[in-house]
C-alpha atoms as a PDB file:
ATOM      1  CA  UNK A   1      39.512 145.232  82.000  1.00  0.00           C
ATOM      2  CA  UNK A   2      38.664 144.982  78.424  1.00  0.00           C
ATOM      3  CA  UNK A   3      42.036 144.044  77.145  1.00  0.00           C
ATOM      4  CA  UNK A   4      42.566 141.722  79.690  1.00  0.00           C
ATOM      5  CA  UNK A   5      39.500 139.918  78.783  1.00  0.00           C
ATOM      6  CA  UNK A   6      40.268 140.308  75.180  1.00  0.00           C
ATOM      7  CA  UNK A   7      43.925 138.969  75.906  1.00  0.00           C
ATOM      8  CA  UNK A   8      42.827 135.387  77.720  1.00  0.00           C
ATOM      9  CA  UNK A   9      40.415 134.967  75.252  1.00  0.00           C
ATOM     10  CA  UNK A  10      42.514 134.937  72.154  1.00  0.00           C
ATOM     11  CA  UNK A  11      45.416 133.079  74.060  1.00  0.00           C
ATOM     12  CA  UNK A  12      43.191 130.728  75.012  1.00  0.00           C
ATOM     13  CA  UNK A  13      42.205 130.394  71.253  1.00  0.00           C
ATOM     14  CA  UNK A  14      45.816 130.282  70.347  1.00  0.00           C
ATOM     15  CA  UNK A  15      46.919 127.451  72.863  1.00  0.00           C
ATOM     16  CA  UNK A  16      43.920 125.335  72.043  1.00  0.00           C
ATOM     17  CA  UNK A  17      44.367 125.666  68.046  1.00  0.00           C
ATOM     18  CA  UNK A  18      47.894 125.036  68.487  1.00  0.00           C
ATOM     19  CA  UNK A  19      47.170 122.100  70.132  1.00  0.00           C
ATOM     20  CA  UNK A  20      44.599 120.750  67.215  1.00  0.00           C
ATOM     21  CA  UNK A  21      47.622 121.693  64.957  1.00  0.00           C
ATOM     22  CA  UNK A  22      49.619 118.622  66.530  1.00  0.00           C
ATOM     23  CA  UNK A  23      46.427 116.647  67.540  1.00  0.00           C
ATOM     24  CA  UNK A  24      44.365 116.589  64.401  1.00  0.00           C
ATOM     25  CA  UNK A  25      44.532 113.812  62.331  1.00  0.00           C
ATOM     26  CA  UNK A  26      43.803 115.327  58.953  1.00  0.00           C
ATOM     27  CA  UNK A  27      46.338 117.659  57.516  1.00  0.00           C
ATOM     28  CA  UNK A  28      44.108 119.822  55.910  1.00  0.00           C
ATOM     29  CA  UNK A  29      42.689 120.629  59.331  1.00  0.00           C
ATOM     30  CA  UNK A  30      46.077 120.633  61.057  1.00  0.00           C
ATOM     31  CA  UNK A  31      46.946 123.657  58.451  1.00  0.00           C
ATOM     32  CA  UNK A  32      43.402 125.522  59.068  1.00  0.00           C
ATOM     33  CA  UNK A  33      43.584 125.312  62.838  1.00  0.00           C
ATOM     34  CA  UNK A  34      47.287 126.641  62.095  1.00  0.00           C
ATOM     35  CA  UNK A  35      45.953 129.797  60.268  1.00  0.00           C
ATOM     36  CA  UNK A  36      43.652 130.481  63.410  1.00  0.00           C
ATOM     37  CA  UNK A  37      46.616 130.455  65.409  1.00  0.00           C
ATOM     38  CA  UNK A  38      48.447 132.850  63.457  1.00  0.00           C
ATOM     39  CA  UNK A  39      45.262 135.104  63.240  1.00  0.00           C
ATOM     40  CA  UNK A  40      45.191 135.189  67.038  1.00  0.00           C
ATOM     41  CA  UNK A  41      48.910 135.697  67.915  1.00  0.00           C
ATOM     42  CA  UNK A  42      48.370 138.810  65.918  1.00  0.00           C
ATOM     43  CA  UNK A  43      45.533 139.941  67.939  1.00  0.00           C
ATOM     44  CA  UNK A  44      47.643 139.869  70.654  1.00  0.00           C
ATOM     45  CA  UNK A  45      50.619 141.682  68.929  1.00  0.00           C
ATOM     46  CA  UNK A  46      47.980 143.959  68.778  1.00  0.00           C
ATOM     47  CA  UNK A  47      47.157 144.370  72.133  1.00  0.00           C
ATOM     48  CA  UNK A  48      50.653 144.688  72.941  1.00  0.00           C
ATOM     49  CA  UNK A  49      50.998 147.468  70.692  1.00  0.00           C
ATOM     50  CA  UNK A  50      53.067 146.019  67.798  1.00  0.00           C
ATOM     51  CA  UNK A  51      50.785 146.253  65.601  1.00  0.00           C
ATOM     52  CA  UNK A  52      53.976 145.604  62.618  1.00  0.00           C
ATOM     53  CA  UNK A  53      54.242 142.409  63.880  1.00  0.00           C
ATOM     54  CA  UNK A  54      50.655 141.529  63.479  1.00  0.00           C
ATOM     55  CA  UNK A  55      50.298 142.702  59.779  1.00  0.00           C
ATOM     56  CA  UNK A  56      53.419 140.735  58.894  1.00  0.00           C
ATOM     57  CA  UNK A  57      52.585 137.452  60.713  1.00  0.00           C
ATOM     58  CA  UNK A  58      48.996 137.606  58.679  1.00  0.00           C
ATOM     59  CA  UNK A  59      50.564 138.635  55.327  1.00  0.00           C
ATOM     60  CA  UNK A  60      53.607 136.931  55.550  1.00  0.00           C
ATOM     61  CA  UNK A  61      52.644 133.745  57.658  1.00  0.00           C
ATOM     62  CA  UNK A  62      48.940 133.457  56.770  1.00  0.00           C
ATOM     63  CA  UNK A  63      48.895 134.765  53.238  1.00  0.00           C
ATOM     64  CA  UNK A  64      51.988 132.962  51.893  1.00  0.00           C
ATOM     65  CA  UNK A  65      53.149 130.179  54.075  1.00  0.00           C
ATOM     66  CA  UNK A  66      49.910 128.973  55.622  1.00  0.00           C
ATOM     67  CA  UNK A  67      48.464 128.607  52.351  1.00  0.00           C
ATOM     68  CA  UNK A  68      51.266 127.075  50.231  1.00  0.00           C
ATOM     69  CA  UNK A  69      50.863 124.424  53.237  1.00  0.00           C
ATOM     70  CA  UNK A  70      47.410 123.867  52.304  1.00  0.00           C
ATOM     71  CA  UNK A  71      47.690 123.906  48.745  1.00  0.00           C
ATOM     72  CA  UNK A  72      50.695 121.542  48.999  1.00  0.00           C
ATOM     73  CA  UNK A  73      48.727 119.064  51.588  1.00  0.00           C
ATOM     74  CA  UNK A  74      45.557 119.273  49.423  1.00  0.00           C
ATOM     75  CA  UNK A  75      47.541 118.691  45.907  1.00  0.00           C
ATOM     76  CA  UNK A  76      50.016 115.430  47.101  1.00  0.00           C
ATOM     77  CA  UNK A  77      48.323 112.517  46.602  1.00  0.00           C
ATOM     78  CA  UNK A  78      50.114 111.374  50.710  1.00  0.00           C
ATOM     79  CA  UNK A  79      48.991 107.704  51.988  1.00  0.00           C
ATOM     80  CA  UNK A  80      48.441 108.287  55.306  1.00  0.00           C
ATOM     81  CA  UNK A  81      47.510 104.818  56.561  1.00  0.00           C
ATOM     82  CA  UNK A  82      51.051 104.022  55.316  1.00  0.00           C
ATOM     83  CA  UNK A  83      52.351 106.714  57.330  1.00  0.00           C
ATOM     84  CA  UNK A  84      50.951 105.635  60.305  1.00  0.00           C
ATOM     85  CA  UNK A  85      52.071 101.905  59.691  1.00  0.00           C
ATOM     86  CA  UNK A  86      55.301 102.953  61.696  1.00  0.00           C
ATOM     87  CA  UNK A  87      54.039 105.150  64.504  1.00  0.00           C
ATOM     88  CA  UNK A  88      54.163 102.268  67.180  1.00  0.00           C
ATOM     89  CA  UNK A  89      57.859 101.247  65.816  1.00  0.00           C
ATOM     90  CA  UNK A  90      58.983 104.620  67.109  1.00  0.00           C
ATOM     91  CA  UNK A  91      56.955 105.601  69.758  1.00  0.00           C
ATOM     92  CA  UNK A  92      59.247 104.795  72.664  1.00  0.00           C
ATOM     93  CA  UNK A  93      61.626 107.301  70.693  1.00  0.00           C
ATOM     94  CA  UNK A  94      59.408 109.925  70.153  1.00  0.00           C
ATOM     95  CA  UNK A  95      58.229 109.816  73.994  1.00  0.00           C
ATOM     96  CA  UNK A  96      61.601 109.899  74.603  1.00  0.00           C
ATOM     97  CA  UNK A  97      62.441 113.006  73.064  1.00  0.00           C
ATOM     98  CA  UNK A  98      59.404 114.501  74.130  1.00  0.00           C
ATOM     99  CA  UNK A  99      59.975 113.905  78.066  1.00  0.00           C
ATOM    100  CA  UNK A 100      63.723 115.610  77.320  1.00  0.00           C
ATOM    101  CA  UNK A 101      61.918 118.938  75.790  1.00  0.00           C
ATOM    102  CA  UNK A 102      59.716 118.339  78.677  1.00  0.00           C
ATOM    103  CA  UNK A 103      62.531 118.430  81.476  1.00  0.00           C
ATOM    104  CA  UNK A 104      64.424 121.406  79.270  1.00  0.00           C
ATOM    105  CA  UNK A 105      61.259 123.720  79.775  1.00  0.00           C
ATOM    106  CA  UNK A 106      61.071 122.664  83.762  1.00  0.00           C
ATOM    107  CA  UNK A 107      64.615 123.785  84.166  1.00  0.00           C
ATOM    108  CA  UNK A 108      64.078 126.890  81.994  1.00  0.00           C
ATOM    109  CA  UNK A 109      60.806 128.266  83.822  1.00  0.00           C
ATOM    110  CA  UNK A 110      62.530 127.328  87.227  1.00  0.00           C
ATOM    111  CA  UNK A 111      65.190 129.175  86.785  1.00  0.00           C
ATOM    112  CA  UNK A 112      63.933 131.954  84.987  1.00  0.00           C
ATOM    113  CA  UNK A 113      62.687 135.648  86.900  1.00  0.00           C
ATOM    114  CA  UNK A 114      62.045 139.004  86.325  1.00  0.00           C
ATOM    115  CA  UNK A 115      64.445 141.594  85.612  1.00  0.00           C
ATOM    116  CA  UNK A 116      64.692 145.068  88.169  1.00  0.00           C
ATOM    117  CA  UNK A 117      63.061 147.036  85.220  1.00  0.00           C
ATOM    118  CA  UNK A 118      60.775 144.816  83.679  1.00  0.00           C
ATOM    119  CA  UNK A 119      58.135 145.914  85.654  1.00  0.00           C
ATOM    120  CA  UNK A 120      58.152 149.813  84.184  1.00  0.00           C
ATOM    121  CA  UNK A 121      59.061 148.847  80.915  1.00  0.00           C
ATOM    122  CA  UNK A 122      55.666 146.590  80.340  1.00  0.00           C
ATOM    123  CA  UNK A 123      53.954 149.431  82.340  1.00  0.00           C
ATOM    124  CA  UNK A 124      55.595 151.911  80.054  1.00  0.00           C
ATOM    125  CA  UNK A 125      53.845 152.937  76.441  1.00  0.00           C
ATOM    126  CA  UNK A 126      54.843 151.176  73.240  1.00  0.00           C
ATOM    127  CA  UNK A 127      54.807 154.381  71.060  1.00  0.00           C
ATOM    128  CA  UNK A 128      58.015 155.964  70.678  1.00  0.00           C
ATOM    129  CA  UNK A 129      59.245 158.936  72.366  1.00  0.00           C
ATOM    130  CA  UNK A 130      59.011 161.554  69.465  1.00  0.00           C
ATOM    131  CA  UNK A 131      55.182 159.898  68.683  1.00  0.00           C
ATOM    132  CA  UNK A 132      55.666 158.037  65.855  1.00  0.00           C
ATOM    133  CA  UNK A 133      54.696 154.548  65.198  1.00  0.00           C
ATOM    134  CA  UNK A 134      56.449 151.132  65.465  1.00  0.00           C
ATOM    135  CA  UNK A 135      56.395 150.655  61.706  1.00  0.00           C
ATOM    136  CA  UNK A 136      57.707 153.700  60.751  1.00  0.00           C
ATOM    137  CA  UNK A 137      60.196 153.403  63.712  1.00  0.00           C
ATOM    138  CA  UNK A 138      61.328 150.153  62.369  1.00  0.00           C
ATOM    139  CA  UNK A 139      61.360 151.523  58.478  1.00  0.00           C
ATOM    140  CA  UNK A 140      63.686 154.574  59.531  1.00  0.00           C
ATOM    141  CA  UNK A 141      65.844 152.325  61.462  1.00  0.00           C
ATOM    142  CA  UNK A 142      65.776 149.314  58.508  1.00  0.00           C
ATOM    143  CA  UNK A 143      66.383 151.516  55.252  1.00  0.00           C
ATOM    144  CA  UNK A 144      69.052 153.750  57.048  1.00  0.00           C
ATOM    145  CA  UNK A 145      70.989 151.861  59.492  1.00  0.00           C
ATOM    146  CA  UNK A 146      70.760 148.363  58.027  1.00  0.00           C
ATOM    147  CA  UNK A 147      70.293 148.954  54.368  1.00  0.00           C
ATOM    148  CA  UNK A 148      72.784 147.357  53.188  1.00  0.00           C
ATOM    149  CA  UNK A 149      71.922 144.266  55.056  1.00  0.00           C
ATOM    150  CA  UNK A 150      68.569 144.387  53.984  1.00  0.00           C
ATOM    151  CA  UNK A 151      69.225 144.408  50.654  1.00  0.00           C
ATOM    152  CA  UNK A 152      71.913 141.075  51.230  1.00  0.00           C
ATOM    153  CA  UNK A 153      69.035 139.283  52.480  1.00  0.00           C
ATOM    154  CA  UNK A 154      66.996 140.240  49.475  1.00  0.00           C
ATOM    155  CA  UNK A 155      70.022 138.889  47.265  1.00  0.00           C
ATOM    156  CA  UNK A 156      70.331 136.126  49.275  1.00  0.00           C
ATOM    157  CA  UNK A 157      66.538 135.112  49.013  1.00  0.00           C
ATOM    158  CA  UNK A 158      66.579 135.750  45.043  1.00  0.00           C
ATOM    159  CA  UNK A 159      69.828 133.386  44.580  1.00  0.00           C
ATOM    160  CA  UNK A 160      68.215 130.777  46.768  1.00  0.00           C
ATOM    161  CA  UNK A 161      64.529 130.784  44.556  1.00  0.00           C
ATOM    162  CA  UNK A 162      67.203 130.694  41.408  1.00  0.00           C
ATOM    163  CA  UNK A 163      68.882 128.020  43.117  1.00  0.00           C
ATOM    164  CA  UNK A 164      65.420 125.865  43.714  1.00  0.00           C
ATOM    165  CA  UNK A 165      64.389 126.661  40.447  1.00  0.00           C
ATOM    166  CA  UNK A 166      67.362 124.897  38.488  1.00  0.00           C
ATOM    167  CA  UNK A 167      67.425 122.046  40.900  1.00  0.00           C
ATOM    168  CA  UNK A 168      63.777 121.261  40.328  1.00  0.00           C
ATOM    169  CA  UNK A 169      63.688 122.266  36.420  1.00  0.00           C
ATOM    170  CA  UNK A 170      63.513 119.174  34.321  1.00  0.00           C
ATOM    171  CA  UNK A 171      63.807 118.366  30.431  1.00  0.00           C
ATOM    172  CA  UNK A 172      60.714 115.883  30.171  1.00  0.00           C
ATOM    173  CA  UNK A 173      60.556 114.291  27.012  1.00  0.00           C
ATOM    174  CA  UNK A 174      57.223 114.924  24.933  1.00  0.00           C
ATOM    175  CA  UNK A 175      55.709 118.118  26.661  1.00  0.00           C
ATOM    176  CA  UNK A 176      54.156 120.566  24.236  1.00  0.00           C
ATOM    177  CA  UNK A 177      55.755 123.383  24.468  1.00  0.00           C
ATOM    178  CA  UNK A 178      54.866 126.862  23.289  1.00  0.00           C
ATOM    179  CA  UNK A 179      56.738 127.829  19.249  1.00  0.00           C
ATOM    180  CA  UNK A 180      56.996 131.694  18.745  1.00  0.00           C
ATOM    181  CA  UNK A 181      58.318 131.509  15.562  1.00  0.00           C
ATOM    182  CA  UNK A 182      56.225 128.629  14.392  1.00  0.00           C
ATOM    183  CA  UNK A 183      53.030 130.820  15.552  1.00  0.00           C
ATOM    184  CA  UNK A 184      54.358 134.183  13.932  1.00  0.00           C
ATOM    185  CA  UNK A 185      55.484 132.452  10.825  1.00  0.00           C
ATOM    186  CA  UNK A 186      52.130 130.885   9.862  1.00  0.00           C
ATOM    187  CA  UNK A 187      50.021 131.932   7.303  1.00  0.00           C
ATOM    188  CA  UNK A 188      45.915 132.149   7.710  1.00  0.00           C
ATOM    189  CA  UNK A 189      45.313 129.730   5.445  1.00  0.00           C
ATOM    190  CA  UNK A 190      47.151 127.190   7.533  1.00  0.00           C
ATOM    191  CA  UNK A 191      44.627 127.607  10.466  1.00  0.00           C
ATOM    192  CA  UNK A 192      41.824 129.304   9.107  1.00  0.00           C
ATOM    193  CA  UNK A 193      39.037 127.188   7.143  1.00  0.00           C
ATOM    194  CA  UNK A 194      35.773 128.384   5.751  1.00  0.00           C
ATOM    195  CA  UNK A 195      32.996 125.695   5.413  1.00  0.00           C
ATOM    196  CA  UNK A 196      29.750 126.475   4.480  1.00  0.00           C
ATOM    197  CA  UNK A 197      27.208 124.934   7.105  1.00  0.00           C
ATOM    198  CA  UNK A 198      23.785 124.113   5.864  1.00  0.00           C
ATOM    199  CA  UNK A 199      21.289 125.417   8.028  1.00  0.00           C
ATOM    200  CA  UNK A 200      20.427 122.474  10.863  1.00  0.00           C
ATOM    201  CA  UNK A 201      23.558 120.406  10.016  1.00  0.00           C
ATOM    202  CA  UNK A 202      25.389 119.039  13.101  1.00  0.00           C
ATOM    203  CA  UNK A 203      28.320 116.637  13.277  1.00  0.00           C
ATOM    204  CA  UNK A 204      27.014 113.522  11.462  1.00  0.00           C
ATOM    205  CA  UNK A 205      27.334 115.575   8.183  1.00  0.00           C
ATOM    206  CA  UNK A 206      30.066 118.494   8.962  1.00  0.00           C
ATOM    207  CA  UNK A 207      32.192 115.933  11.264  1.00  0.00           C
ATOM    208  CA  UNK A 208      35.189 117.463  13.907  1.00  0.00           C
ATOM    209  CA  UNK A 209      37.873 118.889  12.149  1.00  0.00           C
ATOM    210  CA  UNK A 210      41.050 118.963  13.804  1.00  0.00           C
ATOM    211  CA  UNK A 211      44.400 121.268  12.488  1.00  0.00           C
ATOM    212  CA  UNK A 212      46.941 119.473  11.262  1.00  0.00           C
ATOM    213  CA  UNK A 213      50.054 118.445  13.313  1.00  0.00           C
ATOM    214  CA  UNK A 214      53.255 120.433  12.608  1.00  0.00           C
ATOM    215  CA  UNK A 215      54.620 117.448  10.650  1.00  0.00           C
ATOM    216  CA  UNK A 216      51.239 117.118   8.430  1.00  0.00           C
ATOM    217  CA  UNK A 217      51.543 121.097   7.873  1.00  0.00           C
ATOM    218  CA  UNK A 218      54.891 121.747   7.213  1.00  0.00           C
ATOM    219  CA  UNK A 219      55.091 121.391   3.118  1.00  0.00           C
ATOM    220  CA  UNK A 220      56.844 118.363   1.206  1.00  0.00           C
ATOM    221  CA  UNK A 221      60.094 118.840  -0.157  1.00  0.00           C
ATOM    222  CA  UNK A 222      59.732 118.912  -4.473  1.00  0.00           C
ATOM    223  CA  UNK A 223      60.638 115.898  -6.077  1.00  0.00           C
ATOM    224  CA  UNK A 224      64.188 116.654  -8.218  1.00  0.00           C
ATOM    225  CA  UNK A 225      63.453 115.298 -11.599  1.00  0.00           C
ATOM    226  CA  UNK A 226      66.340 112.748 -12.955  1.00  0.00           C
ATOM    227  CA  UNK A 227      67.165 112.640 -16.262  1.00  0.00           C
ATOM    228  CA  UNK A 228      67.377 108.889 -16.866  1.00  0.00           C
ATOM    229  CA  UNK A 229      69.372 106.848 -19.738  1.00  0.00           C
ATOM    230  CA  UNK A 230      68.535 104.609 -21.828  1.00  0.00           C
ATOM    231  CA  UNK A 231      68.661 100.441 -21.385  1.00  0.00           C
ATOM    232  CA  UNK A 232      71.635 100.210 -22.799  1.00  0.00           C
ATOM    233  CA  UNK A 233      73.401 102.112 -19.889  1.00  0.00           C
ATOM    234  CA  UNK A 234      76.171 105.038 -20.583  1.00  0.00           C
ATOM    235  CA  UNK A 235      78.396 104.434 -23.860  1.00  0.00           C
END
């Protein structure tokens, strides 16, 4: 009785952040009624017993995704009256769409039934036969079995952040960047000065000293000496 009660409650919770997800008009909200919704479909991977699914949705989904959403939302500087300047041009398109999904799901749920066993396997427990969880379960199947593949998709995902990286890296012209050897190769007395502060002395008097620029520090080349003739030129 408990679990059922606890199971309509969060999927109630689920359906009606999901819909402030699509309904909200600020973004910001949109992505924190979005981590609710994640927070409850793992509830009820918990109730269900896959209790793998739930820590990944929150880590993965909640901890990474979720929140690169709302640091991304909160960080572009997005004009959303402009955006909304065309959401009466395609209306008639979007309800269009819309009424197609619509019409898809009616002739998916109509034609859709339970299979002969489906009632013993929901009836049946989630554990595994020899008593171990579904994470190890999964782990022993994933690091054995599929190995290999598991470690492609790793590949895969490195190449593709390597990938987005060089597409998005850009020289700009006048950023300061950092100089190893310019900061090993200096001496103290290049960055270090001792002043002598009189006792109640503030900026009037001292004044804001500021290091030099690389250009200011870097020595001047000596002046090569000429030996010059006389005014009557060479002989």
């Amino acid at each position: 009785m408990i679990t059922a009660l606890a199971f309509y409650a969060f999927a109630a919770v689920l359906i009606a952040s999901a819909a402030m997800v699509v309904t909200s008009r600020n973004p910001v909200h949109s992505v924190l009624f979005l981590i609710l919704a994640f927070f409850n479909a793992a509830a009820l991977f918990l109730i269900a017993g896959a209790e793998f699914l739930a820590m990944i949705l929150v880590i993965v989904y909640v901890g990474a995704v979720a929140v690169l959403f709302l640091f991304v939302v909160m960080m572009l500087d997005i004009d959303f009256s402009r955006l909304r300047e065309g959401f009466q041009r395609y209306a008639p398109l979007g309800a269009l769409i819309g009424g197609i999904l619509f019409l898809e799901l009616v002739f998916v749920f109509g034609a859709w039934s339970f299979a002969d066993p489906a009632g013993e396997l929901r009836l049946s427990s989630p554990m595994p036969a020899d008593g171990v969880s579904n994470a190890e379960a999964l782990g022993r199947i994933l690091y054995t079995d599929y190995v290999y593949l598991f470690q492609a998709a790793g590949l895969i995902l490195l190449v593709a952040m390597i990938g987005a990286i060089v597409l998005t890296l850009r020289e700009r012209p006048g950023t300061k960047r950092q100089d190893i050897e310019a900061q090993i190769a200096r001496s103290a007395a290049a960055t270090v000065n001792l002043r002598s502060v009189p006792t109640g002395a503030g900026l009037a008097r001292v004044g804001i000293e500021r290091p030099p620029s690389p250009e200011e520090a870097r020595p001047a080349a000596p002046a090569i000496a000429h030996e010059g003739h006389g005014a009557g030129g060479h002989h």
